[in-house]
Protein backbone atom coordinates (compact mmCIF):
# COMPACT_ATOMS: atom_id res chain seq x y z
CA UNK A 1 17.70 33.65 18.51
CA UNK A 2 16.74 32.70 14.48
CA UNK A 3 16.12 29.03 14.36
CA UNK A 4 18.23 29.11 10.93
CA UNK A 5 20.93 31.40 9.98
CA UNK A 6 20.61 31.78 5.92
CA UNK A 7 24.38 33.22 5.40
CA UNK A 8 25.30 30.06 6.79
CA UNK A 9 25.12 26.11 4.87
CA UNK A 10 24.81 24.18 8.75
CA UNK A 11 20.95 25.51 7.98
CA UNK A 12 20.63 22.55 5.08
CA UNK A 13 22.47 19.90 6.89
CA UNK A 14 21.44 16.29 6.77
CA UNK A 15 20.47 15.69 10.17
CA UNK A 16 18.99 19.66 10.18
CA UNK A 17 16.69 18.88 7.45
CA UNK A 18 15.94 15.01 8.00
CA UNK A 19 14.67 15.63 11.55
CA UNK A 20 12.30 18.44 10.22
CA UNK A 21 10.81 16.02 7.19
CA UNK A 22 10.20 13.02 9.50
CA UNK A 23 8.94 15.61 11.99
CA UNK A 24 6.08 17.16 9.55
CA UNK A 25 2.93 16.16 9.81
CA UNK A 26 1.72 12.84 8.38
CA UNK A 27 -0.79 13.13 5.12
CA UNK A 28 -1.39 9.33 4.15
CA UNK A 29 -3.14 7.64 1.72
CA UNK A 30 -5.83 5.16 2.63
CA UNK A 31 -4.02 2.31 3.02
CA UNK A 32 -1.26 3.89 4.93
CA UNK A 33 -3.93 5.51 7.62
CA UNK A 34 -5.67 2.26 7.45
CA UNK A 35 -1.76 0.82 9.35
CA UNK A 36 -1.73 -2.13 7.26
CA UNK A 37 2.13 -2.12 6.59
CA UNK A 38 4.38 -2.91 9.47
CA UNK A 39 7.17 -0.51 8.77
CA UNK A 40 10.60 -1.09 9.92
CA UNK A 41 14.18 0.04 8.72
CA UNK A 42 16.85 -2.41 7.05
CA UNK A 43 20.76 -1.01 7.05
CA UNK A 44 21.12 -2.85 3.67
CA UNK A 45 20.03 -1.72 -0.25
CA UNK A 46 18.27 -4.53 -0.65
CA UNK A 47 15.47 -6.81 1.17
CA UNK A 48 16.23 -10.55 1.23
CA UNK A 49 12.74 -12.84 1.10
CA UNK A 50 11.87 -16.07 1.98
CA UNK A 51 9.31 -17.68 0.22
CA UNK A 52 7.98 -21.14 1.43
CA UNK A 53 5.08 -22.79 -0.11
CA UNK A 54 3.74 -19.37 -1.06
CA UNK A 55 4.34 -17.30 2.10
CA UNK A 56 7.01 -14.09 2.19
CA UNK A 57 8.99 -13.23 4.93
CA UNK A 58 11.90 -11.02 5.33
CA UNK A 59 15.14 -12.43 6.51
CA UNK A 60 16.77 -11.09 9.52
CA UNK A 61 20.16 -9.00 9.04
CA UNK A 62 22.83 -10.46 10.39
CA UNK A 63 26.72 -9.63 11.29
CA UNK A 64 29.28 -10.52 8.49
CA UNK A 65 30.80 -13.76 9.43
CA UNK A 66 27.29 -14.63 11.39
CA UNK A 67 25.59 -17.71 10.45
CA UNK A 68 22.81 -17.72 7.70
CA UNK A 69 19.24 -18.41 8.85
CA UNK A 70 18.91 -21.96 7.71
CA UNK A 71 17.08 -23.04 4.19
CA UNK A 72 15.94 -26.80 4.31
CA UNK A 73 14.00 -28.95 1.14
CA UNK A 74 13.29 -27.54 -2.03
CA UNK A 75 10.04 -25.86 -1.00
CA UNK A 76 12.19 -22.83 -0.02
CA UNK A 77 14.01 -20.11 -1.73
CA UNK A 78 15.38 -16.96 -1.09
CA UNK A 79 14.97 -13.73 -3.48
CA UNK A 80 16.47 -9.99 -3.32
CA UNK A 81 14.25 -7.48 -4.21
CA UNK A 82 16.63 -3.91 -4.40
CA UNK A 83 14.60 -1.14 -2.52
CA UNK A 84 13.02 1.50 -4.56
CA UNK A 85 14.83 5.06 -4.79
CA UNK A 86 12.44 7.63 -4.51
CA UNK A 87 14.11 11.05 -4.86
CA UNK A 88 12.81 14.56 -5.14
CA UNK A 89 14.28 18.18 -5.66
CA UNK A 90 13.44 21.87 -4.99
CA UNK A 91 15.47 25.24 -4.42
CA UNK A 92 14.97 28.32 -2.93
CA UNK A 93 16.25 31.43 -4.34
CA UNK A 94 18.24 34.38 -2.88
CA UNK A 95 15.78 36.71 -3.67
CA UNK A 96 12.70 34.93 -2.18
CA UNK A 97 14.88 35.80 0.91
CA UNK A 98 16.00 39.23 0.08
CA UNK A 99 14.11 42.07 0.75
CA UNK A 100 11.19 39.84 2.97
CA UNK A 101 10.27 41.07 6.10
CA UNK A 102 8.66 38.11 8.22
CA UNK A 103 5.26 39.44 9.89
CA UNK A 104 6.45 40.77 13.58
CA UNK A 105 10.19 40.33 12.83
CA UNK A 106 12.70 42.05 11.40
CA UNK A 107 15.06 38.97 10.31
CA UNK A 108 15.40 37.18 7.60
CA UNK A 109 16.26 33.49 9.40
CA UNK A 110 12.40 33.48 9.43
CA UNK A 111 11.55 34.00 6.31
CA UNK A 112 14.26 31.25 5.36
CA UNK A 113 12.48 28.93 8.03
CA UNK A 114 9.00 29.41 6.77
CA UNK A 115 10.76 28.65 2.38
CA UNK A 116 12.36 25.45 4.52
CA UNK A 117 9.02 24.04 5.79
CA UNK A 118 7.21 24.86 2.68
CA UNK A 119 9.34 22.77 0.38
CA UNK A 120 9.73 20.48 2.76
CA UNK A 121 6.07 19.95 3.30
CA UNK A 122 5.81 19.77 -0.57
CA UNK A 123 7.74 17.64 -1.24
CA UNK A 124 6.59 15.24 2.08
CA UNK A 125 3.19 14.64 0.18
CA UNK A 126 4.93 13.79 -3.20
CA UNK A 127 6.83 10.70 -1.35
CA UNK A 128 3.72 9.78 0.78
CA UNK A 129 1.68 9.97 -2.34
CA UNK A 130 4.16 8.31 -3.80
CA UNK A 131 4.92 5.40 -0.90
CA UNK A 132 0.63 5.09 -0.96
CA UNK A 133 0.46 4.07 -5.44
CA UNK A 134 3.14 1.41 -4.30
CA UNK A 135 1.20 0.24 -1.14
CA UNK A 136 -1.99 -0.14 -3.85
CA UNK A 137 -0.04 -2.09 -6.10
CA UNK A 138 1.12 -4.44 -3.06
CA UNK A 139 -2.53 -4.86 -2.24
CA UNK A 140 -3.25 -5.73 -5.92
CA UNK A 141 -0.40 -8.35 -5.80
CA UNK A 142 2.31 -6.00 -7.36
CA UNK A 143 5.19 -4.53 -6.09
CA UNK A 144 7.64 -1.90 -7.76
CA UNK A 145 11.11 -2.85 -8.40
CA UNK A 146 14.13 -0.50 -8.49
CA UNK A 147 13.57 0.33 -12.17
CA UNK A 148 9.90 1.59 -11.35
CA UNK A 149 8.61 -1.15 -12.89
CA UNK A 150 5.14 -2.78 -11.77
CA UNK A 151 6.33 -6.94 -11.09
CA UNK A 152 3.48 -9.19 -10.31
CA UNK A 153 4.21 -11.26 -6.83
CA UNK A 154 2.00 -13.81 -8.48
CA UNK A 155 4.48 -14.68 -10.81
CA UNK A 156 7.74 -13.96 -8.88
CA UNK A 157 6.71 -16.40 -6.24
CA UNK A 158 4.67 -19.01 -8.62
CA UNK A 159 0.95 -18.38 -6.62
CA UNK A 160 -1.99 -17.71 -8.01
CA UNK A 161 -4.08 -15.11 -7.40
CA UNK A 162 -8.07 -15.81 -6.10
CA UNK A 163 -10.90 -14.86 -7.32
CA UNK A 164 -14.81 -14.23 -6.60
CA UNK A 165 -17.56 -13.20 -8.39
CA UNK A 166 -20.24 -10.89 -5.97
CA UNK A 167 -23.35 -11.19 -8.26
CA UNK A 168 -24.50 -8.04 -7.28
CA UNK A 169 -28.18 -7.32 -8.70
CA UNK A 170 -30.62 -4.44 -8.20
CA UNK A 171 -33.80 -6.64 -9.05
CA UNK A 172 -32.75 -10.50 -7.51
CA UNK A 173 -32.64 -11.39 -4.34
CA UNK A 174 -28.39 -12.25 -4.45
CA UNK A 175 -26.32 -14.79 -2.24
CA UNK A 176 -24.29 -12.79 -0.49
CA UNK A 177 -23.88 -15.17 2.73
CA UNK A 178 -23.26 -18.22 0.87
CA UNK A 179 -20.78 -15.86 -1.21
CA UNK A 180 -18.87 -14.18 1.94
CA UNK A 181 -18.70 -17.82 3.59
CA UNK A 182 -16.79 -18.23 0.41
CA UNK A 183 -14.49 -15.67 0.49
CA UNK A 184 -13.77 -16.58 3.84
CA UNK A 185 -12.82 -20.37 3.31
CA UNK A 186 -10.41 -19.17 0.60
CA UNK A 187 -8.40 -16.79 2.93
CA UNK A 188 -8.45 -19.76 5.65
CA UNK A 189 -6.98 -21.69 3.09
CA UNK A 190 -4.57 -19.11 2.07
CA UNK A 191 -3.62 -18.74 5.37
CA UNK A 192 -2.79 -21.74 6.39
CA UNK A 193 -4.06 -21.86 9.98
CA UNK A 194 -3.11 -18.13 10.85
CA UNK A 195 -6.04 -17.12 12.53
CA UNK A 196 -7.13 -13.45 11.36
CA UNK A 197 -9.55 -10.78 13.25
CA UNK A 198 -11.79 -9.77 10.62
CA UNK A 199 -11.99 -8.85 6.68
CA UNK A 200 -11.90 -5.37 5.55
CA UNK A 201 -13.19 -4.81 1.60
CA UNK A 202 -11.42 -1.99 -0.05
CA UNK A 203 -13.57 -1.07 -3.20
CA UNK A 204 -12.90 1.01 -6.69
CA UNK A 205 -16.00 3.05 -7.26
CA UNK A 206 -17.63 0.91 -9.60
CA UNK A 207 -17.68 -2.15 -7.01
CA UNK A 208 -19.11 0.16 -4.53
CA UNK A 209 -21.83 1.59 -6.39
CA UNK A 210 -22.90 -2.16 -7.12
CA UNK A 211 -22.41 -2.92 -3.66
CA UNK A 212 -24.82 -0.16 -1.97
CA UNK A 213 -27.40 -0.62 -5.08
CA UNK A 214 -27.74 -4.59 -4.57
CA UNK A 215 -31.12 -5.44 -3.31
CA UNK A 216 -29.73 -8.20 -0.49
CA UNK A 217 -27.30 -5.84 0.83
CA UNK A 218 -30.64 -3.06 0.85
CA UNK A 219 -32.54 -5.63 2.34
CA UNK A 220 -30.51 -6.44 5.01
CA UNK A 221 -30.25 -2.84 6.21
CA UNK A 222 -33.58 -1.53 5.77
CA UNK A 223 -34.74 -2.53 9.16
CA UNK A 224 -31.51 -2.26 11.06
CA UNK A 225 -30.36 0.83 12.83
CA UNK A 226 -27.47 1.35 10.39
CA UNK A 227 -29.86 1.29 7.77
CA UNK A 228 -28.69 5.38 7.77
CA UNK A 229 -25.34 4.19 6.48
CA UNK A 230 -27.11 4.05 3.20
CA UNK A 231 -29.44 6.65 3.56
CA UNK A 232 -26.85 8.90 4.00
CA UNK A 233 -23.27 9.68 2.66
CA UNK A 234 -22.96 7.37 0.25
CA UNK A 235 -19.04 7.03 0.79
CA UNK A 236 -18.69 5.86 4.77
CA UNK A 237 -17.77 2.57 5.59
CA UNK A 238 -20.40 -0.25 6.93
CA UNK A 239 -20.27 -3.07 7.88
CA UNK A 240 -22.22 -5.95 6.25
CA UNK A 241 -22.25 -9.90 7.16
CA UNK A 242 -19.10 -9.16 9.10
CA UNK A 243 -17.13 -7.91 6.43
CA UNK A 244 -16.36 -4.32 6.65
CA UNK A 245 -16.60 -2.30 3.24
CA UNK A 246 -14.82 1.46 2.08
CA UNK A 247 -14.84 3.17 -1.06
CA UNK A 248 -11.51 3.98 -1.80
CA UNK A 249 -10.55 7.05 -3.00
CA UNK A 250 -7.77 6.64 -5.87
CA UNK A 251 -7.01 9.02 -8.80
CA UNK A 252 -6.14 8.60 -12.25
CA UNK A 253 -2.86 7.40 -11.36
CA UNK A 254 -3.14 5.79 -8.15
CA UNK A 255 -6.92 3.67 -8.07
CA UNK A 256 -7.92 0.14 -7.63
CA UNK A 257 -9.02 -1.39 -10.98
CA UNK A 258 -12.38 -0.44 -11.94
CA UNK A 259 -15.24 -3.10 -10.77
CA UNK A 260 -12.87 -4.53 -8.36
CA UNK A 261 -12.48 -5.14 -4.89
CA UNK A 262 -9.77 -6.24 -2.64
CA UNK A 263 -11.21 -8.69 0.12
CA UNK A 264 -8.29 -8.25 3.23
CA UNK A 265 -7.53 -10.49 6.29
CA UNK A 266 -6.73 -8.30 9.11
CA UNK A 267 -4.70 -8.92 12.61
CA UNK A 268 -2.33 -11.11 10.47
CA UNK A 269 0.70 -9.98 11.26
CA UNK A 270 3.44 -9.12 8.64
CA UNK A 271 0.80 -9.56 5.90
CA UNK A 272 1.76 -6.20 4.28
CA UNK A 273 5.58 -5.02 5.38
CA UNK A 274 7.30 -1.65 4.30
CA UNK A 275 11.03 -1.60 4.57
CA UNK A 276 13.08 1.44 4.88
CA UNK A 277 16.65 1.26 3.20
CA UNK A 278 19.34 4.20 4.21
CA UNK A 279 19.48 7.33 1.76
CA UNK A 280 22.50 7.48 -0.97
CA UNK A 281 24.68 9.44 1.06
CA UNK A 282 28.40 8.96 2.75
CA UNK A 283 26.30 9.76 6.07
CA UNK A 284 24.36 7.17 5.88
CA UNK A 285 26.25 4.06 4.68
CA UNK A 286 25.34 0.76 6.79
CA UNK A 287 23.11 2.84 9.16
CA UNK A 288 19.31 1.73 9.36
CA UNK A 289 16.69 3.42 7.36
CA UNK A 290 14.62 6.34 8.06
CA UNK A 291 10.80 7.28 5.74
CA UNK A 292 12.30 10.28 4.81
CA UNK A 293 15.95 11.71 4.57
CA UNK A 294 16.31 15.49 3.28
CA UNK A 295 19.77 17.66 2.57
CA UNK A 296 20.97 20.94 1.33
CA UNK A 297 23.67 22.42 0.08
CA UNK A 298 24.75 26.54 -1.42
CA UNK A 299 23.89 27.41 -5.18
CA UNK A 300 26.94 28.20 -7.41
CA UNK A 301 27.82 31.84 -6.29
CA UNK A 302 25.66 32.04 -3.64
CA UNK A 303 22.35 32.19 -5.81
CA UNK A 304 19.97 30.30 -3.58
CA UNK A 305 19.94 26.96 -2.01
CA UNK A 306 18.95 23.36 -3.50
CA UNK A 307 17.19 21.23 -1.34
CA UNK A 308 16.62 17.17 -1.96
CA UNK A 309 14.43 14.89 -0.16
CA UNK A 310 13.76 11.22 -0.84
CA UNK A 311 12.62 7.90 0.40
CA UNK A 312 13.54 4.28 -0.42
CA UNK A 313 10.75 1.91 0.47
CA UNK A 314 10.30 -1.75 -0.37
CA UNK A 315 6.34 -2.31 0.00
CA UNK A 316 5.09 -5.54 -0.30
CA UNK A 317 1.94 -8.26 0.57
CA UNK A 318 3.75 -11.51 2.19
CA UNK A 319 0.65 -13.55 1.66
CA UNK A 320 -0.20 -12.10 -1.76
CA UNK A 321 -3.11 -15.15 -2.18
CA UNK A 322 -4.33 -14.35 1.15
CA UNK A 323 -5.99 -11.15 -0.68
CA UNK A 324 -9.14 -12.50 -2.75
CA UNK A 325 -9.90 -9.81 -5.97
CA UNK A 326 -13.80 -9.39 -5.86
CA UNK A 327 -15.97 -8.69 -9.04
CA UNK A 328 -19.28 -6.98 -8.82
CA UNK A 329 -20.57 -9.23 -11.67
């Protein structure tokens, strides 16, 4: 038997359609392959935040009438960020039905089945593409309110952002050791005692140009066997001094800042979180979020069918001066 009846709405149901766009297969972004975010669901619109002497962390949900989780001394605060809405649209038309034969059948459910997946698949990347430019600003100490506006967590929280300069040079010898011992002391102290497993260096183009081209980094390679990580494709990851360094790919609209480099402490947990807030509909009031929620419903006289899908993710860097911004220069 068809797998979708098109004479019939059931086809564009909620739970049809969300089970086949969380189903799909998973085309991420960098930093989303990379499983930095700890994603989790919240049954609420908005994500409540702790922030104590610089440090984020969500607060647990609890029952009405429950008791709040305690705030003591002035050196805590609690702030609501509202989850972003990410929706998108598509249709399919009657006639992309009519008339189509799919290839060994004789149906039309088929067809239907194979217009479903499409525009679901479609419009899959646009929220992970999506979800990925707010995971970038996160790592750049931004996050993306409600309004789709880019707020610095610098300033929300009253941190500062730190620095280092690489001194990358093609001719002098540079001090890259003295320079990563650096970087690391700064994360310690960011950290606050939270041990961490290793650093991983995700670089705009620029930085890693500098990077491969600096004579100490050549140097230390040259007589190593993974000197061919630099003979070679110039875009894999190596490791260098114990920090691990990628090129990331961006695009005009979703790239780290030119020249820059984002040094990251990894195996700390809850350092980047993702929360998932329930989709606007009567379905799914006070329910916990899914990534992706898609629905359906008949054009006006029977035209065609319009199709929505959307996500509503909160991204954000609990330990936003954990994450050192490196200069090539």
């Amino acid at each position: 038997m068809s797998m979708v009846d098109p004479f019939k709405p059931n086809a564009f149901k909620l739970q049809t359609l969300t089970a086949a766009i969380n189903s799909l297969k998973y085309a991420p972004g960098r930093l989303g392959e990379l499983g930095l975010f700890e994603e989790a669901g919240i049954s609420t619109l908005d994500a409540a935040i702790e922030e104590r002497d610089g440090v984020l962390s969500i607060v647990d949900i609890a029952p009405r009438g429950a008791p709040g989780k305690p705030v003591h001394g002035e050196s805590r605060r609690i702030q609501s960020f509202r989850v972003p809405h990410i929706p998108q649209q598509a249709s399919i038309l009657a006639d992309e039905v009519q008339g189509v034969r799919a290839f060994g059948t004789d149906g039309q459910a088929e067809v239907l089945q194979a217009h479903i997946n499409e525009r679901l698949a479609i419009m899959r990347r646009n929220l992970d593409y999506t979800i990925e430019s707010h995971r970038v600003a996160a790592l750049m100490g931004n996050y993306l309110n409600a309004n789709g506006d880019s707020v610095s967590l610098f300033t929300t929280f009253g941190v500062s952002q730190q620095t280092q300069a690489m001194g990358f040079s093609t001719s002098a010898t540079s001090k890259t050791r003295e320079i990563h011992q650096i970087i690391l002391e700064k994360i310690e102290s960011a950290l606050d005692g939270v041990p961490f497993s290793g650093v991983r260096v995700i670089c705009s183009p620029g930085f890693w140009k500098a990077l491969i081209e600096d004579k100490d980094v050549k140097e230390t390679y040259l007589n190593t066997m993974m000197a061919g990580s630099l003979r070679q494709d110039p875009r894999m990851e190596f490791q260098h001094m114990g920090f691990m360094f990628e090129r990331y790919r961006g695009t005009s609209a979703v790239k780290i800042t030119d020249d820059k480099a984002y040094a990251i402490p990894m195996g700390v947990p809850g350092l980047f979180l993702t929360r998932y807030a329930p989709a606007n509909y009567v379905e799914t009031v006070n329910t916990i979020g899914l990534p992706y929620y898609a629905k359906g419903e008949a054009m006006d006289f029977g035209k065609g069918w319009e199709m929505e899908a959307q996500s509503n993710a909160l991204n954000l860097c609990t330990r936003p001066a954990a994450i050192i911004e490196l200069s090539k220069t």
